[in-house]
N, C-alpha and C. Protein backbone atom coordinates (compact mmCIF):
# COMPACT_ATOMS: atom_id res chain seq x y z
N UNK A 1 55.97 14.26 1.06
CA UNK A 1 55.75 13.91 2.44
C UNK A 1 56.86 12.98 2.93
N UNK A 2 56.98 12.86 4.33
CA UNK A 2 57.97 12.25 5.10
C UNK A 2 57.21 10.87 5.38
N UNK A 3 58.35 9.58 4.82
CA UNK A 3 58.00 8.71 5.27
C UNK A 3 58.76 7.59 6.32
N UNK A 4 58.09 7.37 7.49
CA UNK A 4 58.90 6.94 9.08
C UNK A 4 58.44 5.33 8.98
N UNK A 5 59.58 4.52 9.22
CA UNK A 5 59.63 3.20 9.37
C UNK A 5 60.18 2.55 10.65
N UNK A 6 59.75 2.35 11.83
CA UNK A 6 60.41 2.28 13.21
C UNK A 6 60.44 0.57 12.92
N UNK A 7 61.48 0.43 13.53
CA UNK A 7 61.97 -1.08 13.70
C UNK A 7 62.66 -1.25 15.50
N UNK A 8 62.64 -2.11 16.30
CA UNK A 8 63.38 -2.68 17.14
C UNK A 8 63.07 -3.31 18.29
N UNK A 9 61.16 -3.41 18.11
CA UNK A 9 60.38 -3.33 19.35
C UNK A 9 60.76 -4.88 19.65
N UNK A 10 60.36 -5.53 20.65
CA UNK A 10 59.89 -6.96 20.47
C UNK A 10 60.02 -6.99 22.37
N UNK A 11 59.59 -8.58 22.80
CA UNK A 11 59.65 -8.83 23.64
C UNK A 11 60.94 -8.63 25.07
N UNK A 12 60.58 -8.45 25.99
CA UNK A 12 61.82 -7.65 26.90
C UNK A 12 60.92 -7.88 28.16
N UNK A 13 61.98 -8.82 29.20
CA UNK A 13 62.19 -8.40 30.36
C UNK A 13 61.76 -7.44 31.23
N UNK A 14 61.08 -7.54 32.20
CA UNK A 14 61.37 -6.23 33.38
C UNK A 14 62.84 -5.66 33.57
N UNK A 15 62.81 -4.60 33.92
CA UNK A 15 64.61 -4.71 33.65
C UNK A 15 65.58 -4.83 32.97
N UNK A 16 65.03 -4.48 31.60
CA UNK A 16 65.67 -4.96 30.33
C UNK A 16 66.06 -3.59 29.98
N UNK A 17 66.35 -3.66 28.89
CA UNK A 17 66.55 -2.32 27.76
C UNK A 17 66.44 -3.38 26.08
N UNK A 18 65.86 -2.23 25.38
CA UNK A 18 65.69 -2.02 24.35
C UNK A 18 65.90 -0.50 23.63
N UNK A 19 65.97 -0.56 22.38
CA UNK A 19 66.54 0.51 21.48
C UNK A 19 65.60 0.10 20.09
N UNK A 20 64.66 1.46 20.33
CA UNK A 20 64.09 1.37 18.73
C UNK A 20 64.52 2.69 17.68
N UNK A 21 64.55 2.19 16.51
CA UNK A 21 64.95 3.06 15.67
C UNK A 21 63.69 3.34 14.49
N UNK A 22 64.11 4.77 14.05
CA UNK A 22 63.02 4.89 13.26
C UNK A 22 63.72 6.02 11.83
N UNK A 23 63.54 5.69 10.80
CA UNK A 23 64.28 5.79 9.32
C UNK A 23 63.25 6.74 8.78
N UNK A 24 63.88 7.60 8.48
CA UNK A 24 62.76 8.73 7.57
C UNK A 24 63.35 8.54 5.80
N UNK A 25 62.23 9.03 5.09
CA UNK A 25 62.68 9.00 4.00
C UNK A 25 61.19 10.10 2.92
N UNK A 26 62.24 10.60 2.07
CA UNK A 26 61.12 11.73 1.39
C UNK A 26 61.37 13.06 1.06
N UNK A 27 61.79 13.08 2.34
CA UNK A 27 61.95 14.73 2.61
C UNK A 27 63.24 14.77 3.53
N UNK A 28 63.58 16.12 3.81
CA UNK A 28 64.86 16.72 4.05
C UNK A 28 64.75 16.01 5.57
N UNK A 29 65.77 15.26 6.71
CA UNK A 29 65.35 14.92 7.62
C UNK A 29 65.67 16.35 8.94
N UNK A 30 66.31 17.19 8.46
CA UNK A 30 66.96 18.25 9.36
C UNK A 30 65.46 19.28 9.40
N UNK A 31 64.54 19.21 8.32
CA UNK A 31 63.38 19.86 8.50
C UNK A 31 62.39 19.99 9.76
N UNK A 32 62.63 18.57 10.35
CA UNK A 32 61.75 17.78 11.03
C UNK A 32 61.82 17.93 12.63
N UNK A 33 61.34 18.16 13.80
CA UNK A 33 61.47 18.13 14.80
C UNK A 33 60.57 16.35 15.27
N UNK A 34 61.74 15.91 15.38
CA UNK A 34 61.40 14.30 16.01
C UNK A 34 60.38 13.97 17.37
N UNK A 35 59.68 12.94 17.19
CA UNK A 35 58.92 12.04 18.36
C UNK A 35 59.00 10.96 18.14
N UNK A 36 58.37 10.37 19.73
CA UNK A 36 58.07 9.19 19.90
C UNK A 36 56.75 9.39 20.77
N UNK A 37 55.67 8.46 20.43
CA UNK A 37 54.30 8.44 20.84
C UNK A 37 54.49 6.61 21.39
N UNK A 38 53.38 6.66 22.38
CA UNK A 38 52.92 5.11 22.91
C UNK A 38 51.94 4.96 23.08
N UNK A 39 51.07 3.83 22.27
CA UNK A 39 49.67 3.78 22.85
C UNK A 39 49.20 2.07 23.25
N UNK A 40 49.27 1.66 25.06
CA UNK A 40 48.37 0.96 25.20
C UNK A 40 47.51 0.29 25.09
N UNK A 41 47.06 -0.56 25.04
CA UNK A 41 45.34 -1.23 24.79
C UNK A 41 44.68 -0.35 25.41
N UNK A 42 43.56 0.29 24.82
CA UNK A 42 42.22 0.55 25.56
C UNK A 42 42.69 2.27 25.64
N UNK A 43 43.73 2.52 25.79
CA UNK A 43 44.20 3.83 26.02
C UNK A 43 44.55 4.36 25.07
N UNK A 44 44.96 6.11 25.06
CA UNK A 44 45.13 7.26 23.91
C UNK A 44 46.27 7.31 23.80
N UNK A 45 46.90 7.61 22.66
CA UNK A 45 48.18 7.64 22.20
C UNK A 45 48.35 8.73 23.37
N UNK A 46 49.89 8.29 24.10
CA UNK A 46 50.17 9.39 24.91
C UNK A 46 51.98 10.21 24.13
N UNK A 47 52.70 10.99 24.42
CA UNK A 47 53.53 11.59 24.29
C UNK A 47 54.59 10.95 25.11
N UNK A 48 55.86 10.57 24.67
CA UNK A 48 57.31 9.30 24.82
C UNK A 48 57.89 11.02 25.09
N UNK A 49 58.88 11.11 24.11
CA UNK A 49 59.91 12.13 24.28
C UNK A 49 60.16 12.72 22.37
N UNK A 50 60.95 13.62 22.56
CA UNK A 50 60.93 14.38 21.38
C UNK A 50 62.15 15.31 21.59
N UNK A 51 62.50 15.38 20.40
CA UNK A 51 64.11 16.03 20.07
C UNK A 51 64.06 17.16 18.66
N UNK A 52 64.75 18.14 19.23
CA UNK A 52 64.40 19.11 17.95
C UNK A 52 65.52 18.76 16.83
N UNK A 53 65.62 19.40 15.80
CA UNK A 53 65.85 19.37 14.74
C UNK A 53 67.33 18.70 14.48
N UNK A 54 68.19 19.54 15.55
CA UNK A 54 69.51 19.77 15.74
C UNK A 54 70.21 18.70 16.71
N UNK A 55 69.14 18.11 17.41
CA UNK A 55 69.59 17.11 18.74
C UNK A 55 69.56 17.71 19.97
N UNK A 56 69.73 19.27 19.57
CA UNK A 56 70.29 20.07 21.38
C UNK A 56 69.07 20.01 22.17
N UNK A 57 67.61 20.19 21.79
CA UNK A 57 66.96 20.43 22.89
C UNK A 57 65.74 18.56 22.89
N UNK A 58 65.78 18.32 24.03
CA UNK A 58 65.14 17.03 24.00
C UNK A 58 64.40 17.30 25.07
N UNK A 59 63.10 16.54 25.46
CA UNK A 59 61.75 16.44 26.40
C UNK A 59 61.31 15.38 26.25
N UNK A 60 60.99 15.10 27.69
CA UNK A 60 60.32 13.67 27.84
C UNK A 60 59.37 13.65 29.12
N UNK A 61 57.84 12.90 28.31
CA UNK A 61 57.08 12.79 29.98
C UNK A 61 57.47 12.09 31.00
N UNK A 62 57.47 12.49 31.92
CA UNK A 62 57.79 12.29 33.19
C UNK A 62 57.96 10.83 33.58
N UNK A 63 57.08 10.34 33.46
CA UNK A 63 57.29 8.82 33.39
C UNK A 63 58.11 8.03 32.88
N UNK A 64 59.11 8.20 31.81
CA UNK A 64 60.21 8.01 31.27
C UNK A 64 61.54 8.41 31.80
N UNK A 65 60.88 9.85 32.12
CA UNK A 65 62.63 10.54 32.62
C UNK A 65 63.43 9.36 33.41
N UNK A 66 64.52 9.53 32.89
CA UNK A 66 65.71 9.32 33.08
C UNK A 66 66.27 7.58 32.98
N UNK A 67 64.76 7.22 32.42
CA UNK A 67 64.87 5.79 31.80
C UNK A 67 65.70 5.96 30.19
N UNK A 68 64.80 6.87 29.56
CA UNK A 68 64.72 6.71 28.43
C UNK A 68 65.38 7.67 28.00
N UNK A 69 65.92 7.67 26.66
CA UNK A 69 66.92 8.79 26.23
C UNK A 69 66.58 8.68 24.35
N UNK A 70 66.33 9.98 23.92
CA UNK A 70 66.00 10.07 22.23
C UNK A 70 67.37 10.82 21.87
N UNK A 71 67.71 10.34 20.72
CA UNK A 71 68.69 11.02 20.33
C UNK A 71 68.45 10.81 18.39
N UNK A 72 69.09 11.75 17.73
CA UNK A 72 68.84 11.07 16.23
C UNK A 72 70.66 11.28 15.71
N UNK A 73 70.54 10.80 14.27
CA UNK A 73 71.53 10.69 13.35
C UNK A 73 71.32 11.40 12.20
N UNK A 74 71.72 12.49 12.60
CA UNK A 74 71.16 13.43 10.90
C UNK A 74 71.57 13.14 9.30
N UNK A 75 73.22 12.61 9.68
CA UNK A 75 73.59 11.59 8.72
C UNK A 75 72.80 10.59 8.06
N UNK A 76 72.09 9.85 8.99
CA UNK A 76 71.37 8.34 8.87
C UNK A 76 69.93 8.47 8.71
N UNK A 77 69.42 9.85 8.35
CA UNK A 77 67.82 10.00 8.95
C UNK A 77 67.48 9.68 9.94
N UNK A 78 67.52 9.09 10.65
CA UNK A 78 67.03 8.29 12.05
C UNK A 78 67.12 8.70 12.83
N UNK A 79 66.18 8.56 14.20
CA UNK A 79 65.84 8.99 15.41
C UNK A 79 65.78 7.55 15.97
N UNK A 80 66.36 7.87 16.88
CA UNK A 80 66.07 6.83 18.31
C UNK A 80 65.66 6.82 19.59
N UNK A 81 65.08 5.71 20.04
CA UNK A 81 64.73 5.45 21.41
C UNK A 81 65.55 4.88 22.53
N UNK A 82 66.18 4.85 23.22
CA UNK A 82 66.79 3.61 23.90
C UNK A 82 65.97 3.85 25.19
N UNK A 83 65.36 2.02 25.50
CA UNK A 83 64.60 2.35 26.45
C UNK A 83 65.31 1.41 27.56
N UNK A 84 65.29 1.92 28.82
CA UNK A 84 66.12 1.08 30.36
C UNK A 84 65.12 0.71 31.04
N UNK A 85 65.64 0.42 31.94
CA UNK A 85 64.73 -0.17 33.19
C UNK A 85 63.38 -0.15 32.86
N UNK A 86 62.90 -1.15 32.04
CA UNK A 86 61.47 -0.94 31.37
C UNK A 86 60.51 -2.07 32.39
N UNK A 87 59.69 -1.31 32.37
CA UNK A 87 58.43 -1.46 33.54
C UNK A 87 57.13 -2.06 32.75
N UNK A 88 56.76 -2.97 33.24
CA UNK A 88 55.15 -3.84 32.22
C UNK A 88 54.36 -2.89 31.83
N UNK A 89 54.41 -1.49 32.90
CA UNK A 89 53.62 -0.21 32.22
C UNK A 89 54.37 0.64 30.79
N UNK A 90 55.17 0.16 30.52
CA UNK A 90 55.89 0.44 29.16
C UNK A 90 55.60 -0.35 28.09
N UNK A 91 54.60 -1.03 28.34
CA UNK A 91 53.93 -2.22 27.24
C UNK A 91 53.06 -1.21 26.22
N UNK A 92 53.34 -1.34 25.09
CA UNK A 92 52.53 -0.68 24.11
C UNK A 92 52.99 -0.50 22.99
N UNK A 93 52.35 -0.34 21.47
CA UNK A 93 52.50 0.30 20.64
C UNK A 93 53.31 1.56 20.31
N UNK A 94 54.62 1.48 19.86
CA UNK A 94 55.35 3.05 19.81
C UNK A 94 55.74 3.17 18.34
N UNK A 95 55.12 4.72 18.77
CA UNK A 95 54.92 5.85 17.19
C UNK A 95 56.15 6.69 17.02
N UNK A 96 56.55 6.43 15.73
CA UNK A 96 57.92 7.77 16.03
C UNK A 96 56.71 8.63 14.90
N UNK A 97 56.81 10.09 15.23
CA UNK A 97 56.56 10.91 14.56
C UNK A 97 57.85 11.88 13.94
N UNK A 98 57.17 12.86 12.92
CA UNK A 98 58.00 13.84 12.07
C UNK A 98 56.98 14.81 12.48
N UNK A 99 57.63 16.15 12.67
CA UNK A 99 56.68 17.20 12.95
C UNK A 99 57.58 18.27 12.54
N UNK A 100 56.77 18.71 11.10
CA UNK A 100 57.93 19.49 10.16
C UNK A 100 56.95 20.65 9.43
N UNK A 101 57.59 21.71 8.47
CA UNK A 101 56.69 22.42 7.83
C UNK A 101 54.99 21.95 7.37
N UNK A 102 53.85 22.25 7.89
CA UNK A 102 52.73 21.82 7.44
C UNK A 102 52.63 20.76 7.16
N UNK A 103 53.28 19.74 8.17
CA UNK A 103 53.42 18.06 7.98
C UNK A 103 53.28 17.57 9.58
N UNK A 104 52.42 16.55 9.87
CA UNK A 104 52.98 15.74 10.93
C UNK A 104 52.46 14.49 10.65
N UNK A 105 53.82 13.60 10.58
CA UNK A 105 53.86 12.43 9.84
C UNK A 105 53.96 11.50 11.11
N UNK A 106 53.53 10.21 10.89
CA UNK A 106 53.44 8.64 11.23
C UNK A 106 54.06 7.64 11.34
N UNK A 107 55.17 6.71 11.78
CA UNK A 107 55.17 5.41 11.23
C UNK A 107 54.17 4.54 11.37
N UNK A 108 54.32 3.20 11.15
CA UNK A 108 53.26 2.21 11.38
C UNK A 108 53.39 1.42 12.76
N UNK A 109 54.45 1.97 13.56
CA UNK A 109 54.22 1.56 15.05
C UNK A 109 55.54 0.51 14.96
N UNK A 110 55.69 0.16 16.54
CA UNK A 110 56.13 -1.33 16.86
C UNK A 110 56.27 -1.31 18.01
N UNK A 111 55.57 -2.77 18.49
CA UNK A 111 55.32 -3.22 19.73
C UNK A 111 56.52 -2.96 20.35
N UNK A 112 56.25 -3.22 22.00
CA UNK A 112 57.09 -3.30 22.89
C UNK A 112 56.05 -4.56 23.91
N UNK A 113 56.64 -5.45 24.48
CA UNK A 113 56.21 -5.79 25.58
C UNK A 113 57.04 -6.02 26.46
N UNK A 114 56.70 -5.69 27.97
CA UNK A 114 57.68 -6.31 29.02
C UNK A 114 57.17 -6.84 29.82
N UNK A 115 57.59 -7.96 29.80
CA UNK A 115 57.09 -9.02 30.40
C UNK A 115 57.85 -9.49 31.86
N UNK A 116 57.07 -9.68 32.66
CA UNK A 116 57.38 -9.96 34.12
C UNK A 116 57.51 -11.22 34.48
């Protein structure tokens, strides 16, 4: 199994940017079609953005567009977030996922807050 370790969250500005990264390890990382998940207090993990295998095709909910941008390092295992113009509604818990042969894997999260 694939194992995801996201690091970069922490406290931020309205108006800020941040960049989280997330390190796979286990398995082949080119297997894997990449995410990012966010979940709120009180609310359901919702869907960030996601990048296929290769980098070429990327999607993001709407609410992000054109803030946020995923890209990975196939070299480095890693997938990233870089997040812009971040809004107090961007406060939450973020999940990078692996979504690969008969696998969809987890990290253990990391905060974001933006604070006003």
């Amino acid at each position: 199994q694939v194992q995801l370790v996201e690091s970069g969250g922490g406290l931020v500005q309205v108006g800020g940017s941040v960049r989280l990264s997330c390190v796979a390890s286990g398995r082949t990382f080119t297997m894997y079609a990449m995410g990012w998940f966010r979940q709120a207090p009180g609310l359901e993990r919702e869907f960030v953005a996601a990048i296929s295998w290769n980098g070429k095709i990327t999607d993001y909910t709407d609410s992000v567009e054109g803030r946020f941008t995923i890209s990975r390092d196939n070299a480095k295992n890693t997938v990233y977030l870089q997040m812009n113009s971040l809004k107090p509604e961007d406060t939450a818990v973020y999940y990078c996922s692996a979504d690969g042969p008969q696998e969809l894997a987890w990290g253990q999260g990391t905060q974001v807050t933006v604070s006003s």
